[in-house]
PDB file of N, CA and C in Angstrom:
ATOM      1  N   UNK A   1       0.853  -1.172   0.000  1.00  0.00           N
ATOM      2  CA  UNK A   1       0.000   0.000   0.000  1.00  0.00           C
ATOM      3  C   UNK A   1       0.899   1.235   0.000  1.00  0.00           C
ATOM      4  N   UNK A   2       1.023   1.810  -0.675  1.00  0.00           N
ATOM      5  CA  UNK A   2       1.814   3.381  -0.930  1.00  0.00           C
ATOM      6  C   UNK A   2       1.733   4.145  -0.049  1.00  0.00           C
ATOM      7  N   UNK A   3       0.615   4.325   0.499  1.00  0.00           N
ATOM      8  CA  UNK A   3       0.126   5.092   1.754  1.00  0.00           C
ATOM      9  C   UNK A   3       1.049   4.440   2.826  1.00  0.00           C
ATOM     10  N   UNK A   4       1.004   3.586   3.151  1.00  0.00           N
ATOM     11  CA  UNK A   4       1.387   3.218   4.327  1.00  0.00           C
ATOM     12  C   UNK A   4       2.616   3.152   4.256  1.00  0.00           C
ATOM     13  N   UNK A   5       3.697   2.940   3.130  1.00  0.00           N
ATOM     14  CA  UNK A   5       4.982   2.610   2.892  1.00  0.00           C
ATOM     15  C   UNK A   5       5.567   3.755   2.933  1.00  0.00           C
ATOM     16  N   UNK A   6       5.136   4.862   2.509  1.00  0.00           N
ATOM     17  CA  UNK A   6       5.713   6.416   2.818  1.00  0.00           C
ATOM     18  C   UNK A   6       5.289   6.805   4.289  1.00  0.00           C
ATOM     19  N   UNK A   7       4.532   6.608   5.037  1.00  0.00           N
ATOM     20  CA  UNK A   7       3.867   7.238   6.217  1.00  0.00           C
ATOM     21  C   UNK A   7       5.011   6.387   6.994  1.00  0.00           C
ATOM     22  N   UNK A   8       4.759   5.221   6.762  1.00  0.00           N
ATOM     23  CA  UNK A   8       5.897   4.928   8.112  1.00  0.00           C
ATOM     24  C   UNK A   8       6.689   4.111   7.711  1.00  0.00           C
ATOM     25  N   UNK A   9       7.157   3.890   6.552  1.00  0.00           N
ATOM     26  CA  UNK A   9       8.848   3.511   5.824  1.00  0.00           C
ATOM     27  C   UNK A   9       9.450   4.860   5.219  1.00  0.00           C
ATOM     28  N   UNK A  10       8.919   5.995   5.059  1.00  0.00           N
ATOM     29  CA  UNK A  10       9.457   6.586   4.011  1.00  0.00           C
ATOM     30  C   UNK A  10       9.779   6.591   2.613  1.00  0.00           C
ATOM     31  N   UNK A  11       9.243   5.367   2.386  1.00  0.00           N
ATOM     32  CA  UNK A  11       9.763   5.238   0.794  1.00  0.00           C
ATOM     33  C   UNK A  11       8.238   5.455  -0.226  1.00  0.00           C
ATOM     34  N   UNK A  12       8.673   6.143  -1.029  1.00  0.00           N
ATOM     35  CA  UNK A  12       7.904   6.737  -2.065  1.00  0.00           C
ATOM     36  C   UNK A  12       7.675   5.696  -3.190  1.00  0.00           C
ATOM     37  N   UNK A  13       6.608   6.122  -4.034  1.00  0.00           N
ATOM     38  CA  UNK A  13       7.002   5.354  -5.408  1.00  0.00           C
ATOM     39  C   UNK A  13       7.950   6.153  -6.259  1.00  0.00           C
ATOM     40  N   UNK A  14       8.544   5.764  -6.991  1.00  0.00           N
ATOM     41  CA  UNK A  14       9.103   6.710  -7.658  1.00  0.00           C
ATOM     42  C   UNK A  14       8.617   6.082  -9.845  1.00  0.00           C
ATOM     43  N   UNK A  15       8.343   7.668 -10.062  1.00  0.00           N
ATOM     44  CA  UNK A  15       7.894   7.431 -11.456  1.00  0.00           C
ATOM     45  C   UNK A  15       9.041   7.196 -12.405  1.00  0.00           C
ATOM     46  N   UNK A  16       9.292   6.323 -13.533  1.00  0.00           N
ATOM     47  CA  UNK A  16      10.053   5.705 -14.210  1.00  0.00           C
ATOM     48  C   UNK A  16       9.478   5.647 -15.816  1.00  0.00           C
ATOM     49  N   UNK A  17      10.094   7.365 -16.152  1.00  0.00           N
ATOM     50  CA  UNK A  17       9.761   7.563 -17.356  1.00  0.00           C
ATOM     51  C   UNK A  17      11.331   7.935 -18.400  1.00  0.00           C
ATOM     52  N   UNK A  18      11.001   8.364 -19.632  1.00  0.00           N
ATOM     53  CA  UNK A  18      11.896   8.744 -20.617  1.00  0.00           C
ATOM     54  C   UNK A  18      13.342   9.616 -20.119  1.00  0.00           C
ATOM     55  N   UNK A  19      13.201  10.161 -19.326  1.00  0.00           N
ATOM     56  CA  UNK A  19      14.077  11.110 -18.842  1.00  0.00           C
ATOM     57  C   UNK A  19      14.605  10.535 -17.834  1.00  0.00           C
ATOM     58  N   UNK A  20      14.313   9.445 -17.241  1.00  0.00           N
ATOM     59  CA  UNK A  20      15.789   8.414 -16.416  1.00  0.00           C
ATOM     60  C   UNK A  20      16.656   7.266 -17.159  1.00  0.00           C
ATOM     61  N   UNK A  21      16.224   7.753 -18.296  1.00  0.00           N
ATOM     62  CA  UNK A  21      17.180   6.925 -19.722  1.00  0.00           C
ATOM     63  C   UNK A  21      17.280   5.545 -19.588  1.00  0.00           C
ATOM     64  N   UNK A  22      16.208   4.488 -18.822  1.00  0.00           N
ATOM     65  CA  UNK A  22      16.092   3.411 -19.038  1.00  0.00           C
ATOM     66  C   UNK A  22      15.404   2.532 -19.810  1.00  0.00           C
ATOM     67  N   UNK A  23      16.225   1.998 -20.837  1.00  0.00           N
ATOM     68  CA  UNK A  23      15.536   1.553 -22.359  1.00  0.00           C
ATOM     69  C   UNK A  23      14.878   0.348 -21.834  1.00  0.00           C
ATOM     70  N   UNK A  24      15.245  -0.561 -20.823  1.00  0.00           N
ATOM     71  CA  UNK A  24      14.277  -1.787 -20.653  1.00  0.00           C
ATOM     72  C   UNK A  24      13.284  -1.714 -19.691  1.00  0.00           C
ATOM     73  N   UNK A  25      13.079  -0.736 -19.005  1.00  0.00           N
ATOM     74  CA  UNK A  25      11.703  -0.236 -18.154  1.00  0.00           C
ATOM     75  C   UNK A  25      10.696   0.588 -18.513  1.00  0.00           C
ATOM     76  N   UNK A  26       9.469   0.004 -18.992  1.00  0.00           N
ATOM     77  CA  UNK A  26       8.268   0.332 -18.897  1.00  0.00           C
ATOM     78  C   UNK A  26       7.802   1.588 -18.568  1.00  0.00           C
ATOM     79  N   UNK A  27       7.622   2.417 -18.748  1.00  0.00           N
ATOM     80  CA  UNK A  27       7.254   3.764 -17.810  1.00  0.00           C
ATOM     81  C   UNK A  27       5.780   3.363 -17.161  1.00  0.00           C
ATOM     82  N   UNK A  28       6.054   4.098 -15.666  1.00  0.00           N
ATOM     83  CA  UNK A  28       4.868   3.736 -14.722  1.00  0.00           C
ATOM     84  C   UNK A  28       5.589   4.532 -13.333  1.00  0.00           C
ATOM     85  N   UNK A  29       5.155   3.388 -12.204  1.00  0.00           N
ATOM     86  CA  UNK A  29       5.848   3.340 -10.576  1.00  0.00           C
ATOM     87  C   UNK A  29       6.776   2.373 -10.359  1.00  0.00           C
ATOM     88  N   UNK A  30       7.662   2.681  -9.530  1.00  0.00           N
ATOM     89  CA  UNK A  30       8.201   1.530  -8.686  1.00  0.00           C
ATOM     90  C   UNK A  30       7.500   1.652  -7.425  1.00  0.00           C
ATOM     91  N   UNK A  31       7.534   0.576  -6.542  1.00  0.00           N
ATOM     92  CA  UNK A  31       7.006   0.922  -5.777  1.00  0.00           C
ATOM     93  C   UNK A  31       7.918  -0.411  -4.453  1.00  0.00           C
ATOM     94  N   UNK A  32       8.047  -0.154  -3.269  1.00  0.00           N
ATOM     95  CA  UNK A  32       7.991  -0.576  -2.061  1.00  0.00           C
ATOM     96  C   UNK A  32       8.007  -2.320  -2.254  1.00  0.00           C
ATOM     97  N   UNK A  33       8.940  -3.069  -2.758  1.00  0.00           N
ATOM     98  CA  UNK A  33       8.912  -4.585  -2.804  1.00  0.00           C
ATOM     99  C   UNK A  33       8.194  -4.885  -1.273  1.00  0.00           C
ATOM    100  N   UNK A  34       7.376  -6.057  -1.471  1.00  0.00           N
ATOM    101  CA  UNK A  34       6.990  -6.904  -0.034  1.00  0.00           C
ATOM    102  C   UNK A  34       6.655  -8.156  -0.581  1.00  0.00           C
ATOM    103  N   UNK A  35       6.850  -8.868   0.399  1.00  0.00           N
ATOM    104  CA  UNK A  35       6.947 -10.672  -0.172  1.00  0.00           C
ATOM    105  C   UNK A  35       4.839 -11.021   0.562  1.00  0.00           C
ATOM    106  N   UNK A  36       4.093 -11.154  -0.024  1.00  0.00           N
ATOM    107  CA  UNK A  36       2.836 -11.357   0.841  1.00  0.00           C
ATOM    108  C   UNK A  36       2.216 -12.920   0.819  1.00  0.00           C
ATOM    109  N   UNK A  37       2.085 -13.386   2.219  1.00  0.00           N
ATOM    110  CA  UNK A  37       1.675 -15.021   2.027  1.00  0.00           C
ATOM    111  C   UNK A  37       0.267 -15.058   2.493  1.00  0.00           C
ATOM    112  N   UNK A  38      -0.597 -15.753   1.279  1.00  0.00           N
ATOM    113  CA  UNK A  38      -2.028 -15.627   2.306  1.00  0.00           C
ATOM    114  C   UNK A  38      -2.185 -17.458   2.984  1.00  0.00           C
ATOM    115  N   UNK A  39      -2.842 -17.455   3.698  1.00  0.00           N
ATOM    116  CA  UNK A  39      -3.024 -18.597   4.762  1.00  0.00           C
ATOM    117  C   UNK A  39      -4.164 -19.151   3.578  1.00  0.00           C
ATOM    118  N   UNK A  40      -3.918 -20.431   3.190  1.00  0.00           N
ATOM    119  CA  UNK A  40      -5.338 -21.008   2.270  1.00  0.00           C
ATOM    120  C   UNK A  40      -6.316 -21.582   3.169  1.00  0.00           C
ATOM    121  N   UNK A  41      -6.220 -21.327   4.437  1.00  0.00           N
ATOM    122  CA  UNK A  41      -7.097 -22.088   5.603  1.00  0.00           C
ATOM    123  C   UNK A  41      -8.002 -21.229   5.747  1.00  0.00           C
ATOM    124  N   UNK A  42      -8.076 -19.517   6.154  1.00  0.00           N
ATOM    125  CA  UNK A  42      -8.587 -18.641   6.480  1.00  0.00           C
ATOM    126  C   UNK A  42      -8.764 -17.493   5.403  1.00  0.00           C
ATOM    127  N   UNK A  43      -7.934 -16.997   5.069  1.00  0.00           N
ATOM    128  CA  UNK A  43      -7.346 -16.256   4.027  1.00  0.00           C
ATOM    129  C   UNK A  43      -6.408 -15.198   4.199  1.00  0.00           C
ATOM    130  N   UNK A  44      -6.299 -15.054   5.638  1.00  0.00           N
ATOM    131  CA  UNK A  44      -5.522 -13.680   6.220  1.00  0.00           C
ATOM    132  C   UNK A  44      -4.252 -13.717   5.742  1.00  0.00           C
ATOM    133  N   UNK A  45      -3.568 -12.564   5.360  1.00  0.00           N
ATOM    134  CA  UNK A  45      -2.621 -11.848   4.876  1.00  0.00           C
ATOM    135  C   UNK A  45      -1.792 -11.260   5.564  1.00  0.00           C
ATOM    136  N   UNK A  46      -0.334 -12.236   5.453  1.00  0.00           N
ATOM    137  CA  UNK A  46       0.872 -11.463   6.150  1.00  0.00           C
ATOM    138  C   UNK A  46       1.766 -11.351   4.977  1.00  0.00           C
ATOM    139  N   UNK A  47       2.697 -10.064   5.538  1.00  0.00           N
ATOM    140  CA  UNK A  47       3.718  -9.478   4.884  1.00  0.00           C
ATOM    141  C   UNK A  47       4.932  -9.617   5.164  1.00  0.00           C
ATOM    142  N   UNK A  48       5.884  -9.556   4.614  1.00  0.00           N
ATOM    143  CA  UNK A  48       6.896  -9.965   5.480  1.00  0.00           C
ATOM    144  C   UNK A  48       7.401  -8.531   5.727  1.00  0.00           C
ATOM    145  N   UNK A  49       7.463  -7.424   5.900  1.00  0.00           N
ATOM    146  CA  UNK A  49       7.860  -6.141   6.582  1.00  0.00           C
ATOM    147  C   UNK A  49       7.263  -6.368   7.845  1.00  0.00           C
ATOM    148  N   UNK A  50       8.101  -6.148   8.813  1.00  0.00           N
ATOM    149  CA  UNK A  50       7.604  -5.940  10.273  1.00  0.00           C
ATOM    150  C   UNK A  50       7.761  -4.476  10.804  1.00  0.00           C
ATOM    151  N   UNK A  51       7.096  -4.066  11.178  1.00  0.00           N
ATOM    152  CA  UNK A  51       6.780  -2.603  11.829  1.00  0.00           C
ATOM    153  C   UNK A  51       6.875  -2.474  13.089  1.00  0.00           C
ATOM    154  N   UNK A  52       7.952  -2.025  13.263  1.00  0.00           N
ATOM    155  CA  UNK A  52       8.611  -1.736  15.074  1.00  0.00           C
ATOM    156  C   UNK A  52       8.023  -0.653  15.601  1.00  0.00           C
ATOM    157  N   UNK A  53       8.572  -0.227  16.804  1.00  0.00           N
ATOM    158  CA  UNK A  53       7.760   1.025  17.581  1.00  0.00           C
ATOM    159  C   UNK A  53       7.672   2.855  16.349  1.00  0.00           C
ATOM    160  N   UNK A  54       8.941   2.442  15.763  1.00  0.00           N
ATOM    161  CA  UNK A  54       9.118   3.661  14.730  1.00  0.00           C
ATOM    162  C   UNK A  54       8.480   3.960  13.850  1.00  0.00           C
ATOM    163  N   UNK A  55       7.839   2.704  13.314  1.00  0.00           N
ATOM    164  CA  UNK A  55       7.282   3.197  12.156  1.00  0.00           C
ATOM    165  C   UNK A  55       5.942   2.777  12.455  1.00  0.00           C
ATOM    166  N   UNK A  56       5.390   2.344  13.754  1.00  0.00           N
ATOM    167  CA  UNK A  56       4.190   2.185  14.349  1.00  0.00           C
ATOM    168  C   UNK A  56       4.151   3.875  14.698  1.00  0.00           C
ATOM    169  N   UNK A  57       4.823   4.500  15.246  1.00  0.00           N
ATOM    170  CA  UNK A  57       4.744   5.927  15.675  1.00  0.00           C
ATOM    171  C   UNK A  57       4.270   6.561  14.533  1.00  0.00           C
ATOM    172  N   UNK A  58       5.139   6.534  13.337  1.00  0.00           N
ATOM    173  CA  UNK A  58       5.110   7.201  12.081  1.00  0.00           C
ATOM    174  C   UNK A  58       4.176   6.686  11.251  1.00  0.00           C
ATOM    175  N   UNK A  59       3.825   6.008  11.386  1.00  0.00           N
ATOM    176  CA  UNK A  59       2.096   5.833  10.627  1.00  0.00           C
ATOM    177  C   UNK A  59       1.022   5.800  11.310  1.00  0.00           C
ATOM    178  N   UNK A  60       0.810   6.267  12.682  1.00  0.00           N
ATOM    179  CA  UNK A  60      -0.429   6.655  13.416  1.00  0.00           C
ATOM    180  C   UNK A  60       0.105   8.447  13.582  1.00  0.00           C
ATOM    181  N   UNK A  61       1.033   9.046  13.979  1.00  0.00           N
ATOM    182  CA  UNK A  61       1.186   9.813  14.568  1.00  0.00           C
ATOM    183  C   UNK A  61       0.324  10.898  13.897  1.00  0.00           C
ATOM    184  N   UNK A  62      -0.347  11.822  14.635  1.00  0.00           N
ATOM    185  CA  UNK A  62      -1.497  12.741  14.490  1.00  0.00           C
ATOM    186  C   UNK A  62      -2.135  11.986  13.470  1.00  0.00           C
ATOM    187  N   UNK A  63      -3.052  10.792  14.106  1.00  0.00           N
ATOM    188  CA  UNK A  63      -3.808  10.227  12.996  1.00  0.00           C
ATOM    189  C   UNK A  63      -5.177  10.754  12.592  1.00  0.00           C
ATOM    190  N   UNK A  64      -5.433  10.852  11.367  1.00  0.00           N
ATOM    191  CA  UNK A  64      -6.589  11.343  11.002  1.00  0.00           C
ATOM    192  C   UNK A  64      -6.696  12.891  10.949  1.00  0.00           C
ATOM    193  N   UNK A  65      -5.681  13.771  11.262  1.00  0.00           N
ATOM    194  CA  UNK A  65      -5.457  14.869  11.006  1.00  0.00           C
ATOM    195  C   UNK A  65      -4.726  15.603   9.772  1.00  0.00           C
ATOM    196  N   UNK A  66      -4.905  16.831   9.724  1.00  0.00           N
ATOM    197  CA  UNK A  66      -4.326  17.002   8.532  1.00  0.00           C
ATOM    198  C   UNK A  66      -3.307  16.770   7.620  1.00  0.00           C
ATOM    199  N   UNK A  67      -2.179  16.688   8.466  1.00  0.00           N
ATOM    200  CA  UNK A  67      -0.939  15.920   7.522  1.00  0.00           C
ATOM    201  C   UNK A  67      -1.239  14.349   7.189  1.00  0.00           C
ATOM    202  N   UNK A  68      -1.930  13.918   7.911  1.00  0.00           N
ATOM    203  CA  UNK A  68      -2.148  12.435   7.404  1.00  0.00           C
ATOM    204  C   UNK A  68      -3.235  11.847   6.093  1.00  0.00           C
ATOM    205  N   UNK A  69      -4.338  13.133   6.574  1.00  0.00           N
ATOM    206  CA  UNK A  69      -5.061  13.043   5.402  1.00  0.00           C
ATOM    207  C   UNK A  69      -4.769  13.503   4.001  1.00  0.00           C
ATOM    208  N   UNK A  70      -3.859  14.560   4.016  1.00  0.00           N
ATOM    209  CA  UNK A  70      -3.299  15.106   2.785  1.00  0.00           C
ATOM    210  C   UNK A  70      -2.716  13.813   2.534  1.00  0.00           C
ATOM    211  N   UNK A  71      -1.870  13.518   2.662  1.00  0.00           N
ATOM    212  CA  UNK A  71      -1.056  12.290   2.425  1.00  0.00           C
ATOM    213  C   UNK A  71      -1.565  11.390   2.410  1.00  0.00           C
ATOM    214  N   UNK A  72      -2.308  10.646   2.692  1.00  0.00           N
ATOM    215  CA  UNK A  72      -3.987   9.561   2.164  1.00  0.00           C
ATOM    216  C   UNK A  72      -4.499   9.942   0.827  1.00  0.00           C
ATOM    217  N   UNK A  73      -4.579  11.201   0.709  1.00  0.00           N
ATOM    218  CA  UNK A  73      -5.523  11.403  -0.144  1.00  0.00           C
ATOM    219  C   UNK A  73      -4.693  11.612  -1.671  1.00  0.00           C
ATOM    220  N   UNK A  74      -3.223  11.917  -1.425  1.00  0.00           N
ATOM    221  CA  UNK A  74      -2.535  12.068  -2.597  1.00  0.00           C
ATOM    222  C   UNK A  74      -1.966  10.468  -2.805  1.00  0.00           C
ATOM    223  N   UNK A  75      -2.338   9.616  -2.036  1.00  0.00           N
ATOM    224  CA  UNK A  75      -2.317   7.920  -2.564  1.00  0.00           C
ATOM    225  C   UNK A  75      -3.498   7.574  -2.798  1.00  0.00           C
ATOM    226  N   UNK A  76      -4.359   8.060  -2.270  1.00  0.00           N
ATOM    227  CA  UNK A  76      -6.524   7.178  -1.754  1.00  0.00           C
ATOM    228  C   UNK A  76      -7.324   8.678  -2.324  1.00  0.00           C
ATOM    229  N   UNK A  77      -7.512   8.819  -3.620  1.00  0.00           N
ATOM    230  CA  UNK A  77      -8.206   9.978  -3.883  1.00  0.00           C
ATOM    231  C   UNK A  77      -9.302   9.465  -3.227  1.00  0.00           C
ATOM    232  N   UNK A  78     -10.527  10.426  -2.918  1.00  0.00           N
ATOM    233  CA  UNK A  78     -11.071   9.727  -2.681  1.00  0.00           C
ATOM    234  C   UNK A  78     -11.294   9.760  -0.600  1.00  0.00           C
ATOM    235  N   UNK A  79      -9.951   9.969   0.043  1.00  0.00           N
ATOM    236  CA  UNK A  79     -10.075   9.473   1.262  1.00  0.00           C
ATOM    237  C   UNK A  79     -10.392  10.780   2.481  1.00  0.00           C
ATOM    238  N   UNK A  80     -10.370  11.877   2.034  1.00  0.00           N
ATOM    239  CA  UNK A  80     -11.048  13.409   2.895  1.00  0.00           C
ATOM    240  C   UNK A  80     -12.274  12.722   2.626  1.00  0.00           C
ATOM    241  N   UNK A  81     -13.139  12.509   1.671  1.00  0.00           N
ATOM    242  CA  UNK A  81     -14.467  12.282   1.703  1.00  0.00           C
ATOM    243  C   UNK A  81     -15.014  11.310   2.634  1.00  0.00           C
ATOM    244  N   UNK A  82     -14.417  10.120   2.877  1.00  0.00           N
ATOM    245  CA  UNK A  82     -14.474   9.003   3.164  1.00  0.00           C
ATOM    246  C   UNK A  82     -14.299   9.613   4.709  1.00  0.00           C
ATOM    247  N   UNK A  83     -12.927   9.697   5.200  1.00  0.00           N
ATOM    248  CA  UNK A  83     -12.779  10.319   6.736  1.00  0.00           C
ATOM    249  C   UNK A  83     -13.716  11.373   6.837  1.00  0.00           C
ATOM    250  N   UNK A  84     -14.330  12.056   6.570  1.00  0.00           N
ATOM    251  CA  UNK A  84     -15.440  12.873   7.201  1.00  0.00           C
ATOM    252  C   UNK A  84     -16.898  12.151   7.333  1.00  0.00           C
ATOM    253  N   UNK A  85     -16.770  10.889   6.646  1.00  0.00           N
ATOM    254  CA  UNK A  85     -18.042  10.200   6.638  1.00  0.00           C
ATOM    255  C   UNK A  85     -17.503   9.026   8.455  1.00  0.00           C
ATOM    256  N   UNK A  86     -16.131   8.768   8.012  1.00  0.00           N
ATOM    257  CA  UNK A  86     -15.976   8.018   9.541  1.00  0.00           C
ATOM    258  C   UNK A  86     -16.069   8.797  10.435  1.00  0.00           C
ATOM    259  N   UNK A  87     -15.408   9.895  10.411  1.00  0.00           N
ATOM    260  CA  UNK A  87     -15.727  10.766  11.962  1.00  0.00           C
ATOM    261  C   UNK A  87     -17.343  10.994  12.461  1.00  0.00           C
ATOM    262  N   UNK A  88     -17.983  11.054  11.277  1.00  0.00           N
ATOM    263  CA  UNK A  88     -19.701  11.187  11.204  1.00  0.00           C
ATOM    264  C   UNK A  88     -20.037   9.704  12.141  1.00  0.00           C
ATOM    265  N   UNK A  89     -19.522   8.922  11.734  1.00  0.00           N
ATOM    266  CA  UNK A  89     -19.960   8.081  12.543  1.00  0.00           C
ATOM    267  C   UNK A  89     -21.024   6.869  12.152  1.00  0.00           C
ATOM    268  N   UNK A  90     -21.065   5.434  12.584  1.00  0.00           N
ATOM    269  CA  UNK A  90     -21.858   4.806  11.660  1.00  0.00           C
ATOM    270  C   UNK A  90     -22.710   3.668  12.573  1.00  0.00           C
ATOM    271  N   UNK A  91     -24.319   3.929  12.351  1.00  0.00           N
ATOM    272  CA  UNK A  91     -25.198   3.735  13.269  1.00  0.00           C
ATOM    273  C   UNK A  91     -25.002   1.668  13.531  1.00  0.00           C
ATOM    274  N   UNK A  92     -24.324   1.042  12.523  1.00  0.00           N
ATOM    275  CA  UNK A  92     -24.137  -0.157  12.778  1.00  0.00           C
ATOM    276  C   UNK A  92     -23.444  -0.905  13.289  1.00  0.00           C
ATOM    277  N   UNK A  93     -22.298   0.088  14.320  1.00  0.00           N
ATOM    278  CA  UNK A  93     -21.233  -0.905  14.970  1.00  0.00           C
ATOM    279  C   UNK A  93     -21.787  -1.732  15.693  1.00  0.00           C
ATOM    280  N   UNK A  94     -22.510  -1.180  16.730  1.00  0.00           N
ATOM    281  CA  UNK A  94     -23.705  -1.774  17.865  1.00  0.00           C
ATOM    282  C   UNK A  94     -23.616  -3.086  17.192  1.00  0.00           C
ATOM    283  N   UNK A  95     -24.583  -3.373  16.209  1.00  0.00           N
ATOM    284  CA  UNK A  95     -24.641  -4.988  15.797  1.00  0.00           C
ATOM    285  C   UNK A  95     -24.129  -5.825  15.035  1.00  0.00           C
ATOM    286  N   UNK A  96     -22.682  -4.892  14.780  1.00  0.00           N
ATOM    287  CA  UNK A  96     -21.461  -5.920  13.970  1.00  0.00           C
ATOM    288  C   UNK A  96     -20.572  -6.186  15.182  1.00  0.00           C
ATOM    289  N   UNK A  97     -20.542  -5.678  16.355  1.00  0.00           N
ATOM    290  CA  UNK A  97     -19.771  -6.300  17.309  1.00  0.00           C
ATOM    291  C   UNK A  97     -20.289  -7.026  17.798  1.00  0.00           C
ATOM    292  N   UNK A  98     -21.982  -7.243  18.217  1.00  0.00           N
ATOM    293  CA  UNK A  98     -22.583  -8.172  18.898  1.00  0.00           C
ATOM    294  C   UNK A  98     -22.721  -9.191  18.153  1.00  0.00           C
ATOM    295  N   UNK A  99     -23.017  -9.410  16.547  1.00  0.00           N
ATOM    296  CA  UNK A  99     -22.520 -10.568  15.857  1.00  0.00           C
ATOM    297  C   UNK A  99     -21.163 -11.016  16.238  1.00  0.00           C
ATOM    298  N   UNK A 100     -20.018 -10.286  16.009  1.00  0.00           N
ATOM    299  CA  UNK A 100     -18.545 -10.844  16.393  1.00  0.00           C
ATOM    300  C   UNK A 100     -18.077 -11.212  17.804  1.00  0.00           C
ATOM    301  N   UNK A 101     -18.934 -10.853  18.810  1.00  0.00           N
ATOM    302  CA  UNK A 101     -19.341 -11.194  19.613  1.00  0.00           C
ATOM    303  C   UNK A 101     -19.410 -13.207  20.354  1.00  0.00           C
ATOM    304  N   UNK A 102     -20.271 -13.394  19.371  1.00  0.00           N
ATOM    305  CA  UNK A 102     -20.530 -15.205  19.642  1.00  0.00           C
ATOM    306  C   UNK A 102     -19.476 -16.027  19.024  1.00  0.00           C
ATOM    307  N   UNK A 103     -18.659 -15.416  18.352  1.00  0.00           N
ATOM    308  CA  UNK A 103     -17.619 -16.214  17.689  1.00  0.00           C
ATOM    309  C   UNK A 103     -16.383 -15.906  18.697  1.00  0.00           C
ATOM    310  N   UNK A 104     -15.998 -15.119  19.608  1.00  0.00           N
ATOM    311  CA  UNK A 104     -15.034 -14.671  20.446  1.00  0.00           C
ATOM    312  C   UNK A 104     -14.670 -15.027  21.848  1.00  0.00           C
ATOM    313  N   UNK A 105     -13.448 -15.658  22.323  1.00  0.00           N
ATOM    314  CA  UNK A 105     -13.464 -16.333  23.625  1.00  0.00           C
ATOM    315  C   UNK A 105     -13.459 -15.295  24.510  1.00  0.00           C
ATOM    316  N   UNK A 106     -13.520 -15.828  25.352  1.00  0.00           N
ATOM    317  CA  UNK A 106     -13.078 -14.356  26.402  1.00  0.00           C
ATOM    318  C   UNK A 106     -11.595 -14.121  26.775  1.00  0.00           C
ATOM    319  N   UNK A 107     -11.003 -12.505  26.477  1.00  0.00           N
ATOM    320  CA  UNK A 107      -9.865 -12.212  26.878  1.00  0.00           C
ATOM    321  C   UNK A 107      -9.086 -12.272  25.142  1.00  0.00           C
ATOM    322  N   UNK A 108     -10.174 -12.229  24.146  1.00  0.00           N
ATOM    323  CA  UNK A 108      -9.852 -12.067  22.832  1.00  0.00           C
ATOM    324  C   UNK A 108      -9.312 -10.939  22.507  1.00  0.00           C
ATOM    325  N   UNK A 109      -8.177 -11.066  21.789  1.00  0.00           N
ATOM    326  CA  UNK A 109      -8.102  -9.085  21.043  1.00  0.00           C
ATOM    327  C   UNK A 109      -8.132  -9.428  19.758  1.00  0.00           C
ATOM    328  N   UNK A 110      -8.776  -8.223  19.232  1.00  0.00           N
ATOM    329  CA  UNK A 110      -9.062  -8.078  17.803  1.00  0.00           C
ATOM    330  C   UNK A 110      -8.365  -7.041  17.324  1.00  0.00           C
ATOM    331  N   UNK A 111      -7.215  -6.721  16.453  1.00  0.00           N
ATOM    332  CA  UNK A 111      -6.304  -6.061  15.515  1.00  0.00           C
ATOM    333  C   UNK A 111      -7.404  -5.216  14.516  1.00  0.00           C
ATOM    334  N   UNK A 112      -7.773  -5.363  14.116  1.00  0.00           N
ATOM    335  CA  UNK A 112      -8.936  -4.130  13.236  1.00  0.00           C
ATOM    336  C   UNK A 112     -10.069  -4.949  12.758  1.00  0.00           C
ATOM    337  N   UNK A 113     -11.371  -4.496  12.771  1.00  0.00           N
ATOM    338  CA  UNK A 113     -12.112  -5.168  12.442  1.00  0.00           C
ATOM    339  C   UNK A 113     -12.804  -4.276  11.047  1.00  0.00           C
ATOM    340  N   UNK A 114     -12.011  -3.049  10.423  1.00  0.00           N
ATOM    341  CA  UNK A 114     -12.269  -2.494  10.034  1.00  0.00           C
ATOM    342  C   UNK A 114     -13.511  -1.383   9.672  1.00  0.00           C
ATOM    343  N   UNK A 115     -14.086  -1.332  11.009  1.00  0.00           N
ATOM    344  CA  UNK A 115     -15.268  -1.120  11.367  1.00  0.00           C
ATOM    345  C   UNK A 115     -14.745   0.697  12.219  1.00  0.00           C
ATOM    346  N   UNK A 116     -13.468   1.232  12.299  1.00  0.00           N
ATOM    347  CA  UNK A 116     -13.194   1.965  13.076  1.00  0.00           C
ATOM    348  C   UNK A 116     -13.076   1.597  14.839  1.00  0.00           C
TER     349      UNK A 116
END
C-alpha cells in the first residue's frame, strides 16, 4: 500500500519515465517490494515487513489529522471524503460487534475489524 509505505517507511514510489534513460523499463511506478503469504485455511494476509515502535509511531502519529489526510488522499483519492463520513460516525457498529461477539473467547483481542 503506498500510503502506508511512505507514512511509516518513508519510501515513495518513484515514477520511471523517458528522462531516467532506461531503455528496458516500462514507464509507470516503482514501488515498495513486499513478499505477501495468504493462509489457504482462512485467508488472512501477512507481509513480510515488520513494523517496530518507529514506524508504528510514524504511521499513526497525528492520525486522522491534517498531515495524514493530505497524504492519504494524494495515494486514496477519494479518502477526505471518506474520513469525514468516519468521523460522522456509523449507526451499525452496535450490531457488527454483537454478531462478532458469539464467535469470540473471552480475553480475545481483535487487531482491526475495520469497522473503526
Amino acid at each position: 500500500m503506498p500510503f502506508v509505505s511512505a507514512r511509516a517507511l518513508g519510501y515513495h514510489p518513484i515514477r520511471i519515465d523517458t528522462n531516467k534513460g532506461l531503455r528496458d523499463l516500462k514507464e509507470g511506478y516503482a514501488y515498495q517490494l513486499c513478499r505477501s503469504l495468504e493462509c489457504v485455511e482462512c485467508g488472512h494476509l501477512f507481509m513480510d515487513i515488520r513494523f517496530g515502535n518507529k514506524e508504528m509511531e510514524s504511521l499513526y502519529r497525528n492520525y486522522r489529522q491534517r498531515e495524514y489526510i493530505e497524504l492519504r488522499e494524494k495515494y486514496e483519492p477519494g479518502y477526505t471524503e471518506r474520513n469525514t463520513r468516519l468521523e460522522e460516525g456509523y449507526d451499525y457498529i452496535d450490531k457488527v460487534e454483537e454478531f462478532l461477539g458469539k464467535y469470540l473467547r473471552k480475553n480475545m483481542k481483535i487487531l482491526d475489524w475495520g469497522g473503526d
